[in-house]
Every structure is written in structure tokens, then in C-alpha cells.
C-alpha atoms as a PDB file:
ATOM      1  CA  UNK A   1      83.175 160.982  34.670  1.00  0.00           C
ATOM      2  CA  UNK A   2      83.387 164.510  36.197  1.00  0.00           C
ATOM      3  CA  UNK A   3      85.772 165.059  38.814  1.00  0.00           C
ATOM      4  CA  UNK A   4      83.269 165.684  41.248  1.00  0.00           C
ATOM      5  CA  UNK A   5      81.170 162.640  41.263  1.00  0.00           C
ATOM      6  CA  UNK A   6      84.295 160.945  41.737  1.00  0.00           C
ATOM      7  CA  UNK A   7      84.937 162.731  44.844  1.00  0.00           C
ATOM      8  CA  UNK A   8      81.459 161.713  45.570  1.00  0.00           C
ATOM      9  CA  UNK A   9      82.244 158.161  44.776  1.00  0.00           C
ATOM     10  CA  UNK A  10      85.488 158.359  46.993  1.00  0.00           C
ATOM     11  CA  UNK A  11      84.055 159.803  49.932  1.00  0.00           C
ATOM     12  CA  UNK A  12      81.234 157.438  49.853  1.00  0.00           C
ATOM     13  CA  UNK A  13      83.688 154.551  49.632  1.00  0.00           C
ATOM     14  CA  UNK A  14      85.394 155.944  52.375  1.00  0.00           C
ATOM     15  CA  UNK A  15      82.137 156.212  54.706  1.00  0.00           C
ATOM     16  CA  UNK A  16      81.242 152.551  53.649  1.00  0.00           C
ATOM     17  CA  UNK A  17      84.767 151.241  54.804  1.00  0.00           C
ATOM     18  CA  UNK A  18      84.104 153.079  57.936  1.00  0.00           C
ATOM     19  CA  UNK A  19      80.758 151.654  59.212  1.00  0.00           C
ATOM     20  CA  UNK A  20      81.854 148.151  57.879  1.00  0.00           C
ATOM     21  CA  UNK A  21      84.796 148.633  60.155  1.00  0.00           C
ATOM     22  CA  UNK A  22      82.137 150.195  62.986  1.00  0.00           C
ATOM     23  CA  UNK A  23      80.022 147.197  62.355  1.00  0.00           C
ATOM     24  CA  UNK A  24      83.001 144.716  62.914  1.00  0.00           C
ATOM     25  CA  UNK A  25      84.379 146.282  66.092  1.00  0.00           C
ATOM     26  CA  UNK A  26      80.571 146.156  67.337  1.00  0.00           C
ATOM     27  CA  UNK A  27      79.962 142.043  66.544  1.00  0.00           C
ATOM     28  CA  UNK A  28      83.695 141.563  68.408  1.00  0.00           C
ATOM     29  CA  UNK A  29      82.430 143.234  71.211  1.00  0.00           C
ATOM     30  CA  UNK A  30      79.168 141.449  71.124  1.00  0.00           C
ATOM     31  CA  UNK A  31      81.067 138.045  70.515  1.00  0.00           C
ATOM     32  CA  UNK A  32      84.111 139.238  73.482  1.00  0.00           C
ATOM     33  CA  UNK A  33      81.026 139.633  76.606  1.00  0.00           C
ATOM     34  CA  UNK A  34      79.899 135.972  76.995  1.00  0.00           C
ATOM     35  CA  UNK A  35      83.576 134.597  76.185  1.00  0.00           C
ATOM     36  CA  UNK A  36      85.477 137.146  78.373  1.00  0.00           C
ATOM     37  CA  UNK A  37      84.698 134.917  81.904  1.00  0.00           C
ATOM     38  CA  UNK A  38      86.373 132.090  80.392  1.00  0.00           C
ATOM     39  CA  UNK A  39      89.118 133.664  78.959  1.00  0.00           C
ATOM     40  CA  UNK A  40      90.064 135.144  82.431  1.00  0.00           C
ATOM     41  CA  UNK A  41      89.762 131.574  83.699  1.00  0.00           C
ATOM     42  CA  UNK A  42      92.300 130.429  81.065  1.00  0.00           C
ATOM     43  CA  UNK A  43      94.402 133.406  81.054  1.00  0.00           C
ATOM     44  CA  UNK A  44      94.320 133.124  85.332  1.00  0.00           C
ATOM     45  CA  UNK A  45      95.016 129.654  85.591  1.00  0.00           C
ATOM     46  CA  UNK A  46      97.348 127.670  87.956  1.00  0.00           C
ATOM     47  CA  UNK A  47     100.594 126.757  86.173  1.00  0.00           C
ATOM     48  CA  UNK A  48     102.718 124.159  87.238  1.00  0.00           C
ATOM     49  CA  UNK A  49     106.115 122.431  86.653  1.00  0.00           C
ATOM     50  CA  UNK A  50     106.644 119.307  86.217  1.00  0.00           C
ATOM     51  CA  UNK A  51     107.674 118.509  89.758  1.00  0.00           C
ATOM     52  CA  UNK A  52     103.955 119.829  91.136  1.00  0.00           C
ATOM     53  CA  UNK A  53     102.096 117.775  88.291  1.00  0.00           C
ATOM     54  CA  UNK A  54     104.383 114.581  89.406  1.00  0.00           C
ATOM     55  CA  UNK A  55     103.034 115.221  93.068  1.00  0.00           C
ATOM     56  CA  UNK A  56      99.814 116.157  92.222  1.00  0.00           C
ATOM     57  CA  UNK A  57      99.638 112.902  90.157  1.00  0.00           C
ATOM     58  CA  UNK A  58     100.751 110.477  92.576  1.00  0.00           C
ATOM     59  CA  UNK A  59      98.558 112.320  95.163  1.00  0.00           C
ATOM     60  CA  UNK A  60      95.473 111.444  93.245  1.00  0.00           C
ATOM     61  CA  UNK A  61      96.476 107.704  92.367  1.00  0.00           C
ATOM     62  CA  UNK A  62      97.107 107.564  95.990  1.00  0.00           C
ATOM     63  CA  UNK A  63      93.256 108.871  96.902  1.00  0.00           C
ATOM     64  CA  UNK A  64      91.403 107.235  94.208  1.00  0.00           C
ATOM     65  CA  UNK A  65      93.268 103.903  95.203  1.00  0.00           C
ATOM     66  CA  UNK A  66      92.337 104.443  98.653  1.00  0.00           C
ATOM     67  CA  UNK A  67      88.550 105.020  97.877  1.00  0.00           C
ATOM     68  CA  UNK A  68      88.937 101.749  96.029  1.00  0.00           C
ATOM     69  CA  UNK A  69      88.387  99.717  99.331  1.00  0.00           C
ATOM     70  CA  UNK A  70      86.536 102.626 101.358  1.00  0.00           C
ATOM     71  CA  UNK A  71      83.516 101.728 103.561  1.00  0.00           C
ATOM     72  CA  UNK A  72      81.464 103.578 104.859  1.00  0.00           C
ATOM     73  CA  UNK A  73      78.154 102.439 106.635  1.00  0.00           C
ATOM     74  CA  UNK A  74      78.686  99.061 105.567  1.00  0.00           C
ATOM     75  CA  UNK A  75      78.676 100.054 102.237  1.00  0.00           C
ATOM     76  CA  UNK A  76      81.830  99.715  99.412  1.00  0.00           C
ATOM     77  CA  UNK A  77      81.817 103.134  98.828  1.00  0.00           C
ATOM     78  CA  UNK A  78      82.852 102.054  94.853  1.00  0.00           C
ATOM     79  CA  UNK A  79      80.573  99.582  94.306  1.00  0.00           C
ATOM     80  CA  UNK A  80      77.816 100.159  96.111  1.00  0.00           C
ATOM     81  CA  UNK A  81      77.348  96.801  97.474  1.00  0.00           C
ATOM     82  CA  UNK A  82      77.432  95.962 101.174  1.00  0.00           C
ATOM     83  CA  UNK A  83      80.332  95.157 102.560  1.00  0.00           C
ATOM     84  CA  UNK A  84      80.846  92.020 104.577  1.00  0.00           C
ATOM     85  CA  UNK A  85      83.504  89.178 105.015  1.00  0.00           C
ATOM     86  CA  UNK A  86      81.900  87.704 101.903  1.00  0.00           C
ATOM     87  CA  UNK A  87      82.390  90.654  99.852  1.00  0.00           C
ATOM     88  CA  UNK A  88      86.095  90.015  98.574  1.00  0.00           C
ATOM     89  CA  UNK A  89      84.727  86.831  96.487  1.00  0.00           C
ATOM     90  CA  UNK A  90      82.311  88.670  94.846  1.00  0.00           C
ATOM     91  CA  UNK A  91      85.150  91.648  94.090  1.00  0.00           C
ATOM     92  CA  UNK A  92      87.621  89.097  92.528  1.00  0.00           C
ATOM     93  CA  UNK A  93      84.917  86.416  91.019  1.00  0.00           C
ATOM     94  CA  UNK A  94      82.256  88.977  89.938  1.00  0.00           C
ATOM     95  CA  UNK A  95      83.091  92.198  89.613  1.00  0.00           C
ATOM     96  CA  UNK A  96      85.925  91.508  87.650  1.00  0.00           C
ATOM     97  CA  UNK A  97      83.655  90.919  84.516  1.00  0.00           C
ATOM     98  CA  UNK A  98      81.087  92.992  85.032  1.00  0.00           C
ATOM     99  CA  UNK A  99      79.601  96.196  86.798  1.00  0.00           C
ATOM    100  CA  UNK A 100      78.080  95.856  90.392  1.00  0.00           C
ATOM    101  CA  UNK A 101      74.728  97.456  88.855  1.00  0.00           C
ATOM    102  CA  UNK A 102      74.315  94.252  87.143  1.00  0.00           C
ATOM    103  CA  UNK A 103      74.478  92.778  90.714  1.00  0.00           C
ATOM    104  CA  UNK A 104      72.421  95.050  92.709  1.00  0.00           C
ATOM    105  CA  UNK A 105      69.584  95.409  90.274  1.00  0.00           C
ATOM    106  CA  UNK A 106      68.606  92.096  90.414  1.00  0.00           C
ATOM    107  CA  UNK A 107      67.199  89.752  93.066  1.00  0.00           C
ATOM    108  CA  UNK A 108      66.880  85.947  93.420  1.00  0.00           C
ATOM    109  CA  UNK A 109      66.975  83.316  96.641  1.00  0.00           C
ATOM    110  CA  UNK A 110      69.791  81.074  96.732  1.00  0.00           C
ATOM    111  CA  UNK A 111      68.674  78.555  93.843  1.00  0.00           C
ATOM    112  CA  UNK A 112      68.198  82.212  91.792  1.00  0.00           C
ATOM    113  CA  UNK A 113      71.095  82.846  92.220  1.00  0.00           C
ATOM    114  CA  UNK A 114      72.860  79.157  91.496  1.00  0.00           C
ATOM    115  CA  UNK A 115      70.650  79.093  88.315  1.00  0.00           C
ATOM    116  CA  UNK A 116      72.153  82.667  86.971  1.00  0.00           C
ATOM    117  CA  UNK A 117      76.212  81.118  88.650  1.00  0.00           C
ATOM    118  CA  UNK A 118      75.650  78.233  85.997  1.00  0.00           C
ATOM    119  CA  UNK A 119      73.949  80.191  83.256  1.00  0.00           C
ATOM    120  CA  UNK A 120      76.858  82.298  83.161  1.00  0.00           C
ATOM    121  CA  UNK A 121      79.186  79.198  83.558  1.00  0.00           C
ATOM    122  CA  UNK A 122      77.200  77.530  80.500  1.00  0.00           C
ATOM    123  CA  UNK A 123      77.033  80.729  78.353  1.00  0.00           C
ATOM    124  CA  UNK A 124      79.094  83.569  79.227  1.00  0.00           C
ATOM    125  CA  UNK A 125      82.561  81.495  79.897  1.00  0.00           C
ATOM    126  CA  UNK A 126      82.309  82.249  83.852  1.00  0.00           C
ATOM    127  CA  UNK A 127      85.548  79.910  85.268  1.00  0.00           C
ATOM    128  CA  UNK A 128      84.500  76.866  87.797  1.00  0.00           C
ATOM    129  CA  UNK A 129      84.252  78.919  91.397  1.00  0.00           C
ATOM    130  CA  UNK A 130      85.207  75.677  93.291  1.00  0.00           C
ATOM    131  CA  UNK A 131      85.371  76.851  97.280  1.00  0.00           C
ATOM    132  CA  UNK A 132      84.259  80.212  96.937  1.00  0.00           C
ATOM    133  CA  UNK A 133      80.520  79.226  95.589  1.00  0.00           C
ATOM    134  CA  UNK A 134      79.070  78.495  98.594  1.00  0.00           C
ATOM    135  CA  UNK A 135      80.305  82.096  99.953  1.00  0.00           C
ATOM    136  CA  UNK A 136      79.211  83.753  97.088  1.00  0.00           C
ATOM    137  CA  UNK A 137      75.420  82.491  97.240  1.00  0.00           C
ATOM    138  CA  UNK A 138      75.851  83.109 100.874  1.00  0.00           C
ATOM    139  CA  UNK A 139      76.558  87.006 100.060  1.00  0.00           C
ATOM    140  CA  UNK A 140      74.082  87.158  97.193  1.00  0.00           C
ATOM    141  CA  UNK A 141      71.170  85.421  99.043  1.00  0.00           C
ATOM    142  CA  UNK A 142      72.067  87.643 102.296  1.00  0.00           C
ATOM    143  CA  UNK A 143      71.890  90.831 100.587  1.00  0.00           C
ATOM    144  CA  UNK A 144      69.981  90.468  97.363  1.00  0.00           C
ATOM    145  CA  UNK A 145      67.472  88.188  98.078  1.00  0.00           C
ATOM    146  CA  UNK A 146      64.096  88.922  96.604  1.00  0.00           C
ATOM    147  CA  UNK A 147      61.927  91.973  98.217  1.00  0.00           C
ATOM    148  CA  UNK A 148      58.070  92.303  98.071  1.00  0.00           C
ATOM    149  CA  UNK A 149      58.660  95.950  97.272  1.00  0.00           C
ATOM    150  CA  UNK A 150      59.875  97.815  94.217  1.00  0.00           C
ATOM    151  CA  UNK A 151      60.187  95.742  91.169  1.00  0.00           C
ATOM    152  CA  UNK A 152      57.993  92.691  89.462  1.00  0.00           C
ATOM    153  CA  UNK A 153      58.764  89.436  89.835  1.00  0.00           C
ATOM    154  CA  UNK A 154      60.267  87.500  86.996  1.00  0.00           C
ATOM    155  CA  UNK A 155      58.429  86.499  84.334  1.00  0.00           C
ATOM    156  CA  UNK A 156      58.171  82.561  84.064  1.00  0.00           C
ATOM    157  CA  UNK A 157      58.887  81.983  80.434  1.00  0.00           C
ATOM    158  CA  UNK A 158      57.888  78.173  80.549  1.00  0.00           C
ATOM    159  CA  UNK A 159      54.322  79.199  82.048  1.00  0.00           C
ATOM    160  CA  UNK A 160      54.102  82.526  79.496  1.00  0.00           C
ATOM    161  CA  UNK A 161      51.781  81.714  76.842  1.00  0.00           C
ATOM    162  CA  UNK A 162      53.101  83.115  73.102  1.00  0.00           C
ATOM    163  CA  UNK A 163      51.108  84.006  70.159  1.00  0.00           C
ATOM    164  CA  UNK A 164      52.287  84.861  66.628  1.00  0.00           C
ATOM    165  CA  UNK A 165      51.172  88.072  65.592  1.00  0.00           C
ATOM    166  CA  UNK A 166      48.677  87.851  62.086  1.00  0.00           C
ATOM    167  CA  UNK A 167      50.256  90.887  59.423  1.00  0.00           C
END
């Protein structure tokens, strides 16, 4: 090999390195843009001892426990259920299974409502609610008693004729 196609070789070598080292500066660049807002927000972020996050801590358990009991409009604020002097029985005999939506989203009359009490008595292991049944269908017939608007009405299994489908 002559001397001066190694030179060639060398300086080509040379300009490769360069634009490969061109070409990785460029796709940092392109990469740093879109990141760069959230690394300010990281790099410009609040810092705090421990004293602050110990405040800051209690502070918050102190507002989300008292939004556990807010009402506003006649309306638990965390539940979503209306509020009246009923309301506290279906907190500690209801709600402590399952989610208010469950509640809300359905509709019956009082004898609904009895039927679903011992379904869930029969089924679901709900405890005996001794003096605060009566209260309880009070609330649920009050509030969630059936509507004419919005949703159908339940379907009548016993009534529902069934066929078996022919494959």
C-alpha cells in the first residue's frame, strides 16, 4: 500500500469520525428540545426538609379528613349521596363494603330495597341490621326510589321467557 492512499485512507477516517460525531451532537439536540421543559421542572423544583414534608403531611391528612364528612348542598361531598339524618347508617352499614356508585345507580321502592337488604344478607354475608333497617329503607326509599326517567326498569326474570340457542 503506497503511502499516499494511506493518507487517503486516514483522512477519510478522520472525516467519517467527524460527521458521526456531527450526526450525534445533532440527534442530542433533537432528543434535548421536547425533554428540556421537564428537566427545568425537575431541576427547579421545591425542596424540602423533613420538618416542611412532616407539616405538609399532616396538613393534607387534616384536609382530606375534613372533606370526609363535607356537605355541601345536601350532598356528601365524598360519596355523592344526599345527606340527611339517615345518612350515617348507610355510611357505617353500607358503605363500609362497598362503593356508593353501587348505591346511587340503582333504584327500587321500599320492598326493592328489603329484597336486595336480604339478598345480600343470604348471599354476600351482610351482618343482621337489627334497629337501623327501618332507617336505612327509610333513606334508600327517600332518595333512590324508582324514577320514570333515565334508565329501564328491571327485567322480571320469572316472567322472561328463555330459549336455548340451536348450534
Amino acid at each position: 500500500m503506497s503511502k499516499q492512499s494511506f493518507d487517503t485512507n486516514k483522512s477519510w477516517d478522520a472525516l467519517l469520525r467527524l460527521l458521526n460525531l456531527i450526526a450525534l451532537i445533532v440527534i442530542c439536540i433533537i432528543i434535548y428540545i421536547p425533554v428540556k421543559p421537564s428537566i427545568d421542572r425537575y431541576m427547579n423544583r421545591p425542596r424540602y426538609n423533613k420538618e416542611e414534608l412532616k407539616k405538609m403531611s399532616v396538613a393534607r391528612s387534616q384536609e382530606l379528613s375534613n372533606d370526609w364528612d363535607r356537605v355541601e348542598k345536601g350532598i356528601h361531598v365524598q360519596t355523592g349521596m344526599v345527606y340527611d339524618s339517615n345518612f350515617k347508617h348507610i355510611q357505617s352499614h353500607c358503605l363500609s363494603c362497598h362503593s356508593s356508585k353501587l348505591i346511587t345507580q340503582n333504584r327500587a321502592d321500599r320492598a326493592g330495597w328489603k329484597s336486595m337488604i336480604r339478598w345480600m344478607q343470604k348471599t354476600q354475608g351482610l351482618h343482621d341490621l337489627s334497629d337501623s333497617e327501618p332507617r336505612i329503607l327509610d333513606y334508600l326509599s327517600k332518595h333512590y326510589a324508582p324514577k320514570e326517567v333515565g334508565r329501564r326498569p328491571n327485567i322480571d326474570m320469572k316472567e322472561l321467557e328463555w330459549y336455548l340457542l340451536q348450534g
